[in-house]
Protein backbone atom coordinates (compact mmCIF):
# COMPACT_ATOMS: atom_id res chain seq x y z
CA UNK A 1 81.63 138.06 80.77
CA UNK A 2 80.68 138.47 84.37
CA UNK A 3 78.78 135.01 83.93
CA UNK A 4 81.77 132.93 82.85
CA UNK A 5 83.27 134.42 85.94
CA UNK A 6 81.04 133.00 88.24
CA UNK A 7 80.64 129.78 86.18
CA UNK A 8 84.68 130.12 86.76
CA UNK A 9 84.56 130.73 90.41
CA UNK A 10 81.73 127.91 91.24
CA UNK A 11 83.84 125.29 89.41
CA UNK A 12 86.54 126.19 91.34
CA UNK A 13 84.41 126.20 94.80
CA UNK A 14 83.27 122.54 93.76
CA UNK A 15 87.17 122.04 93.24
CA UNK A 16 88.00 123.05 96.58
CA UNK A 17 85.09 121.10 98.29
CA UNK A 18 86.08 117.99 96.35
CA UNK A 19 89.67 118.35 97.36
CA UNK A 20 88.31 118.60 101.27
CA UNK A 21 85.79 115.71 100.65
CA UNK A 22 88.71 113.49 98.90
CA UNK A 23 91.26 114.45 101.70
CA UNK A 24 88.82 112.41 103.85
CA UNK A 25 88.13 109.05 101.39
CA UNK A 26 92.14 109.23 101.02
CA UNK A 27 92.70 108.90 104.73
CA UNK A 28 90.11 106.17 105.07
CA UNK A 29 91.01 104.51 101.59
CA UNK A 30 94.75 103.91 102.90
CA UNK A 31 94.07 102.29 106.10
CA UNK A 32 91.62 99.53 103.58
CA UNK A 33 94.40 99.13 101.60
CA UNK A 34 97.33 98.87 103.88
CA UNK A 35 95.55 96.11 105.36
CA UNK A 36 94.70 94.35 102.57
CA UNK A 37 97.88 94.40 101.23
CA UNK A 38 99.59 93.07 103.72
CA UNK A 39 96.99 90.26 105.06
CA UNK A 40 94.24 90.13 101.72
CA UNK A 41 91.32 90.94 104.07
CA UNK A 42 88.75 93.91 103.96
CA UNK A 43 88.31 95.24 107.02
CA UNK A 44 84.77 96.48 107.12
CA UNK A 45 85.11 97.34 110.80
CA UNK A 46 87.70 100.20 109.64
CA UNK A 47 84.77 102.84 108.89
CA UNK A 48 83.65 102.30 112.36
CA UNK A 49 87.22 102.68 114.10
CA UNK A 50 86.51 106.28 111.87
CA UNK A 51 83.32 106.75 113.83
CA UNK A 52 85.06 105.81 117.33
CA UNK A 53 87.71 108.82 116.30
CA UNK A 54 85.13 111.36 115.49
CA UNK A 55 83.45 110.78 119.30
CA UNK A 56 86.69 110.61 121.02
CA UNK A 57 87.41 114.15 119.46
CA UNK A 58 83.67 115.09 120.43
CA UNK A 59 84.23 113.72 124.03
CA UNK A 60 87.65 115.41 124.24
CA UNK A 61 86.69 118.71 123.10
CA UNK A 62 82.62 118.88 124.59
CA UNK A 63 83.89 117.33 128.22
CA UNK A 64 87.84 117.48 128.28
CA UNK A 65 88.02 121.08 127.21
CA UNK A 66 90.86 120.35 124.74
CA UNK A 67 92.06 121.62 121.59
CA UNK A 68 91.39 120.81 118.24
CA UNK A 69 94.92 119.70 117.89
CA UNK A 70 95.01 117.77 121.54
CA UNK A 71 91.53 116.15 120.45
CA UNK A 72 93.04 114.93 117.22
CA UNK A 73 96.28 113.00 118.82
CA UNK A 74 94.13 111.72 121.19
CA UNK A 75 91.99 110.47 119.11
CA UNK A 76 94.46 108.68 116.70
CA UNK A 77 96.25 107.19 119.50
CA UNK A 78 93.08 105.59 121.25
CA UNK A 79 92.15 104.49 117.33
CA UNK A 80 95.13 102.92 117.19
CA UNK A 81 94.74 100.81 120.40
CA UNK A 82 92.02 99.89 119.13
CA UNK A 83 92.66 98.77 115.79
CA UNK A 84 95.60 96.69 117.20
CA UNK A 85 92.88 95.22 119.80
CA UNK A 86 90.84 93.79 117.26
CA UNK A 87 93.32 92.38 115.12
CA UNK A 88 94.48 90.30 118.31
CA UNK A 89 91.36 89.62 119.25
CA UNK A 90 88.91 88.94 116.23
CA UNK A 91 91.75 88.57 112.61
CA UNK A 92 94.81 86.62 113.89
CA UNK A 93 92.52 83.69 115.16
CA UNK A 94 91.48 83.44 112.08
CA UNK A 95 94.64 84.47 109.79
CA UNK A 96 94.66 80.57 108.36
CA UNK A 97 91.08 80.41 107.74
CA UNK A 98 88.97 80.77 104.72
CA UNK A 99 88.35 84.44 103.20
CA UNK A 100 84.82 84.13 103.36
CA UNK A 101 85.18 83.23 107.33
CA UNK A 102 87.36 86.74 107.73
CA UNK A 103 85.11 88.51 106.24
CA UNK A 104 82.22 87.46 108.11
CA UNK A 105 84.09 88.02 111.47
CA UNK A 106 85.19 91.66 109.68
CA UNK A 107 81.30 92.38 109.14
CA UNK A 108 80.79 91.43 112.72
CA UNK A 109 83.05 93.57 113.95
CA UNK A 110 81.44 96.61 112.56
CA UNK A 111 78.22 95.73 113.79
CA UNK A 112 79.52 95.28 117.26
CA UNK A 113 81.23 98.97 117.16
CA UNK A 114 78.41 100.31 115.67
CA UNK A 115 75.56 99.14 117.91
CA UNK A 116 78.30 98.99 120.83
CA UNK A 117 78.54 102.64 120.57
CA UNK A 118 74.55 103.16 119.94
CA UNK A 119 74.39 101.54 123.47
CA UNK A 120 76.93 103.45 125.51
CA UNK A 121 76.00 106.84 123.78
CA UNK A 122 72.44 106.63 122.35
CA UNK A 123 71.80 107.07 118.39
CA UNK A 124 71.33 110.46 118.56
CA UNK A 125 73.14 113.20 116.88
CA UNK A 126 75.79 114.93 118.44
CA UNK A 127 77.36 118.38 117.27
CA UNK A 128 80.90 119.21 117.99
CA UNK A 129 81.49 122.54 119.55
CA UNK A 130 81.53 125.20 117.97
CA UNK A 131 85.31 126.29 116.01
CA UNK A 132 86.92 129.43 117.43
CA UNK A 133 89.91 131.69 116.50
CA UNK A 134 91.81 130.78 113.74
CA UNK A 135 89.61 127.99 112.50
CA UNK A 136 86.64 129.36 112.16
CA UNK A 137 87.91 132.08 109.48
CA UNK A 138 86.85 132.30 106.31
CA UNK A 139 88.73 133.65 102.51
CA UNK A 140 86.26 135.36 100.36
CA UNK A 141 87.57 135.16 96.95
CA UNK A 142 84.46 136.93 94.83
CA UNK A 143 82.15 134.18 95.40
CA UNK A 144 84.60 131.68 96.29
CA UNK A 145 84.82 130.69 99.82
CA UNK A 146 87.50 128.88 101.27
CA UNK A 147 87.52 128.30 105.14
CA UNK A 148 90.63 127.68 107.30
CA UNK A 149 88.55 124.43 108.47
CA UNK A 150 88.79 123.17 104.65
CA UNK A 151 92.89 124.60 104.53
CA UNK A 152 93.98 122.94 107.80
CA UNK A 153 91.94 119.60 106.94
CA UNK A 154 93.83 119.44 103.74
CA UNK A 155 96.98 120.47 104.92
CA UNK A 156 96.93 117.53 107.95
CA UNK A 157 95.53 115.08 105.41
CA UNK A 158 99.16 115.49 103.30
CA UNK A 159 101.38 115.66 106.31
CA UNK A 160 100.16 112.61 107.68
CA UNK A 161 100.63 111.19 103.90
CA UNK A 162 103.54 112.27 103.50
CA UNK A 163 104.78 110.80 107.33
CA UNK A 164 102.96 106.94 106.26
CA UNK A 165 105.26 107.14 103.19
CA UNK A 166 107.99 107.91 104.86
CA UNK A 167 107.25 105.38 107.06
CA UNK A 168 106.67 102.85 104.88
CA UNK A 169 110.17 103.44 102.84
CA UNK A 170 112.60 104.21 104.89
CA UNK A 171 111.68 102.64 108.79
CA UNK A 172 112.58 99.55 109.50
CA UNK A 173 109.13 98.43 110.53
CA UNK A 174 108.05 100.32 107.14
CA UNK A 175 110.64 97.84 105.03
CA UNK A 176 109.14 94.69 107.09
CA UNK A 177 105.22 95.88 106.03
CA UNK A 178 106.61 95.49 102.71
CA UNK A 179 108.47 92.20 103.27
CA UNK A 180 105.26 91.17 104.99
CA UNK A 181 102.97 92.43 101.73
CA UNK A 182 105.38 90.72 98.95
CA UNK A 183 105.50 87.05 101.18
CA UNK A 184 104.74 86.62 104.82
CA UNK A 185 106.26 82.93 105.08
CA UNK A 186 109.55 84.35 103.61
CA UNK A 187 109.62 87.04 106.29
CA UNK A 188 109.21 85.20 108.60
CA UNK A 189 112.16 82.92 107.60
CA UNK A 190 114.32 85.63 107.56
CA UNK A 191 113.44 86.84 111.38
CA UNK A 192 110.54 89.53 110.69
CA UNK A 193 107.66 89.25 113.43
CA UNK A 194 105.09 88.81 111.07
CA UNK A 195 102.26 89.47 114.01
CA UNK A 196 103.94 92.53 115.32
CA UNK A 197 104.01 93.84 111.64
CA UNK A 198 100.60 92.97 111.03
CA UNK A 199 99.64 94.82 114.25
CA UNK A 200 101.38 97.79 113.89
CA UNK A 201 99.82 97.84 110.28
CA UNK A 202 95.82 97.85 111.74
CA UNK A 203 97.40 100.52 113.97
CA UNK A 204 98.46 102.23 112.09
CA UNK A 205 95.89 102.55 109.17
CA UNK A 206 93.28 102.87 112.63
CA UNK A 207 95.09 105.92 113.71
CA UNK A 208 94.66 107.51 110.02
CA UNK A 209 91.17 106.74 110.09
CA UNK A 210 90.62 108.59 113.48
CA UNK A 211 92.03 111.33 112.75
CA UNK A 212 89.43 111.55 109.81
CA UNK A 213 86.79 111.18 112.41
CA UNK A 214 87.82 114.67 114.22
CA UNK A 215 88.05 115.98 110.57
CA UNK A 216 84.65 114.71 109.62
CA UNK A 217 83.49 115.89 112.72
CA UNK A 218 84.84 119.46 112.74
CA UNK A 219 83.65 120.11 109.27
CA UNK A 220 80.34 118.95 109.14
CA UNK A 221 79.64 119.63 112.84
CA UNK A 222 77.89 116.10 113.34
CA UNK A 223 78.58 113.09 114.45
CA UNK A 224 76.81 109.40 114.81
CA UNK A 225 77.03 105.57 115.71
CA UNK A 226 76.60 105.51 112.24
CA UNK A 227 78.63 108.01 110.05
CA UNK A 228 80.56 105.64 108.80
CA UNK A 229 78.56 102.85 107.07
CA UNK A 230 78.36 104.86 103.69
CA UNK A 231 81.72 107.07 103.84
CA UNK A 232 83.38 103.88 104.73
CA UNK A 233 82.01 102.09 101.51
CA UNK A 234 83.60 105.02 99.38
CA UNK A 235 86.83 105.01 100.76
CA UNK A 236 86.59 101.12 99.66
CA UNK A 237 85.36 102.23 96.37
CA UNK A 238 88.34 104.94 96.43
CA UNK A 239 91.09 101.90 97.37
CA UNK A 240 89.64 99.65 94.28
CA UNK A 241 89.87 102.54 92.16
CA UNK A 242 93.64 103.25 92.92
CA UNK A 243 94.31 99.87 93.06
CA UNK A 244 93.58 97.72 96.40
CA UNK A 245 96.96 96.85 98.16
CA UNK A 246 98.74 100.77 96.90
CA UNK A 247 99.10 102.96 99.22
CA UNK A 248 99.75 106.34 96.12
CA UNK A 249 96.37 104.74 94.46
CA UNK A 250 94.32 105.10 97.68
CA UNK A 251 95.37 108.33 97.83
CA UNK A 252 94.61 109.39 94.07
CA UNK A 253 91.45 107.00 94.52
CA UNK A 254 90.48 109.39 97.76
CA UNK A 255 91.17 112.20 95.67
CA UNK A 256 88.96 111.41 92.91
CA UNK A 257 85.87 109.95 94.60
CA UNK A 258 85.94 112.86 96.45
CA UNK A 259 85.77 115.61 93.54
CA UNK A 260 83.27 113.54 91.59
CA UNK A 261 81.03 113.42 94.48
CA UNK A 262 81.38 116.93 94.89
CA UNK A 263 81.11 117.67 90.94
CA UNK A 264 77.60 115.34 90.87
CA UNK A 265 76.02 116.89 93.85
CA UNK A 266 76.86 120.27 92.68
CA UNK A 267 75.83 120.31 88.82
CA UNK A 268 73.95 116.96 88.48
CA UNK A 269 71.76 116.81 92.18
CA UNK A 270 72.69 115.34 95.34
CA UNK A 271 70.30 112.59 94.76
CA UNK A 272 72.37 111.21 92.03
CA UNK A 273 75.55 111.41 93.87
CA UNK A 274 75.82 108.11 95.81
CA UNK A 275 74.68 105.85 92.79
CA UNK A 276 77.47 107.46 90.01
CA UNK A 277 80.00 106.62 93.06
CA UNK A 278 78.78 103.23 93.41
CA UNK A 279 78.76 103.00 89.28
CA UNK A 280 82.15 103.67 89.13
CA UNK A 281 83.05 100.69 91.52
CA UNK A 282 81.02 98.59 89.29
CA UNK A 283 82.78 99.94 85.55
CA UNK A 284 86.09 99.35 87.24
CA UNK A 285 85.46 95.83 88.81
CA UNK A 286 84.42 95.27 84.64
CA UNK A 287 87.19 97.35 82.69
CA UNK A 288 90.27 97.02 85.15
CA UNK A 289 89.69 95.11 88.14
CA UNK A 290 92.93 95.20 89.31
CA UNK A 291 92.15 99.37 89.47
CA UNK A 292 94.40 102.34 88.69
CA UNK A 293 97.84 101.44 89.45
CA UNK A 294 97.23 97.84 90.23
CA UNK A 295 98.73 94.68 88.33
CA UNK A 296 96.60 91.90 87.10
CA UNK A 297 98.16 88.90 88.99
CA UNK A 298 97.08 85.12 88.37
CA UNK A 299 96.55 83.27 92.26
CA UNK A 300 97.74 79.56 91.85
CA UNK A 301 95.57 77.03 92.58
């Protein structure tokens, strides 16, 4: 009996660390698919804007002195900047061209941020300070641990859901993302700045993924130029699942890279994690491309 318990309470620690890992994919996952859903184009250089947050929340909290909380708004507002920055200056050059040729320029991009940032702050790794007060507490459940760190990173993750859906349904500039997403010449007829929406949309999915950086950052305690190569690759993985271009299937796709990343590492070896992710991208680009929620659509020639 007392062996089924702890079988009981591990599965439910590896429930709880999947939820905390999947909070993270989800918030990455949605700013992929917002973007692609309103302009068809990966950004690549999103995992790196996810890097940027995580050492503006270092610099703010090591140098500034700041608060968790001030480091975090911070962060997602110079993320956001940023991510409207390089959609003037790098995507909307290029928003008549050829896939293949945004792609490219979205793979450059992330090289740029990522060796950009190697050069202004070294490669080395950086810890974030250490968490006082209320967030470095701890719930002792038997053997289940649950740390404020993993309650208050979950708990931001769905408020800041929970605000982009709201956004998206019931702003104005949410109902003109959607206009935008469904047929960007037709918007435009009908007086919606297309480029101003498109902006606001890399801002906006920017400022989610810096707020993951601080998140990142705070709960594993280190930070790089680049952290965000493979994350960012499963938060792609976790926006195909859902279905690429949905914002609820990024979220559920977040969710469930997350716990069976967790699950593998925890009951199958850590080696084997990455490849049964990476697996999973490949069974559902061959059962349902279109992933989760997604529609398969026919493109006109």
């Amino acid at each position: 009996m007392e062996g089924k318990v702890k079988d009981l309470e591990g599965l439910l620690q590896q429930i709880v660390n999947g939820i905390t890992l999947g909070s993270i994919y989800a918030l990455m996952a949605l700013g992929y698919t917002m973007v692609y859903g309103i302009i068809r184009l990966i950004n690549f250089a999103h995992a790196d804007i996810y890097m940027i947050g995580a050492y503006v929340g270092y610099f703010c909290m090591t140098f500034l002195k700041l608060g968790f909380f001030s480091s975090l708004i911070i962060a997602m507002l110079v993320c956001t900047l940023l991510g409207i920055l390089i959609e003037k200056i790098a995507y909307r050059p290029l928003r008549n061209a050829t896939r293949i040729s945004a792609l490219i320029t979205a793979i450059g991009v992330s090289l740029f941020l990522e060796y950009g940032m190697m050069f202004f702050v070294s490669a080395n790794v950086r810890t974030y300070p250490e968490m006082t007060g209320i967030m470095a507490k701890t719930m002792n459940m038997g053997s289940l641990v649950i740390s404020m760190q993993q309650i208050i990173l979950v708990s931001i993750t769905i408020a800041l859901m929970i605000l982009l859906q709201f956004i998206v349904k019931t702003t104005k500039i949410g109902k003109a993302m959607r206009a935008v997403s469904m047929d960007k010449d037709a918007a435009e007829l009908m007086g919606i700045n297309v480029d101003s929406t498109i902006s606001f949309t890399f801002g906006l999915g920017s400022a989610l993924a810096g707020a993951a950086g601080v998140l990142v950052g705070v709960y594993y305690n280190t930070i790089n130029p680049l952290m965000g190569v493979v994350p960012g690759l499963k938060a792609f993985i976790a926006a195909v699942f859902g279905g690429i271009g949905i914002i609820p299937g990024a979220m559920i796709g977040g969710y469930f890279i997350g716990a069976v990343e967790v699950m593998v590492a925890g009951y199958g070896g850590s080696m084997y994690r990455d490849a049964v992710v990476f697996a999973i991208l490949i069974l559902i680009l061959i059962v349902k491309p279109s992933g989760l929620l997604g529609k398969n659509t026919r493109e006109k020639v």
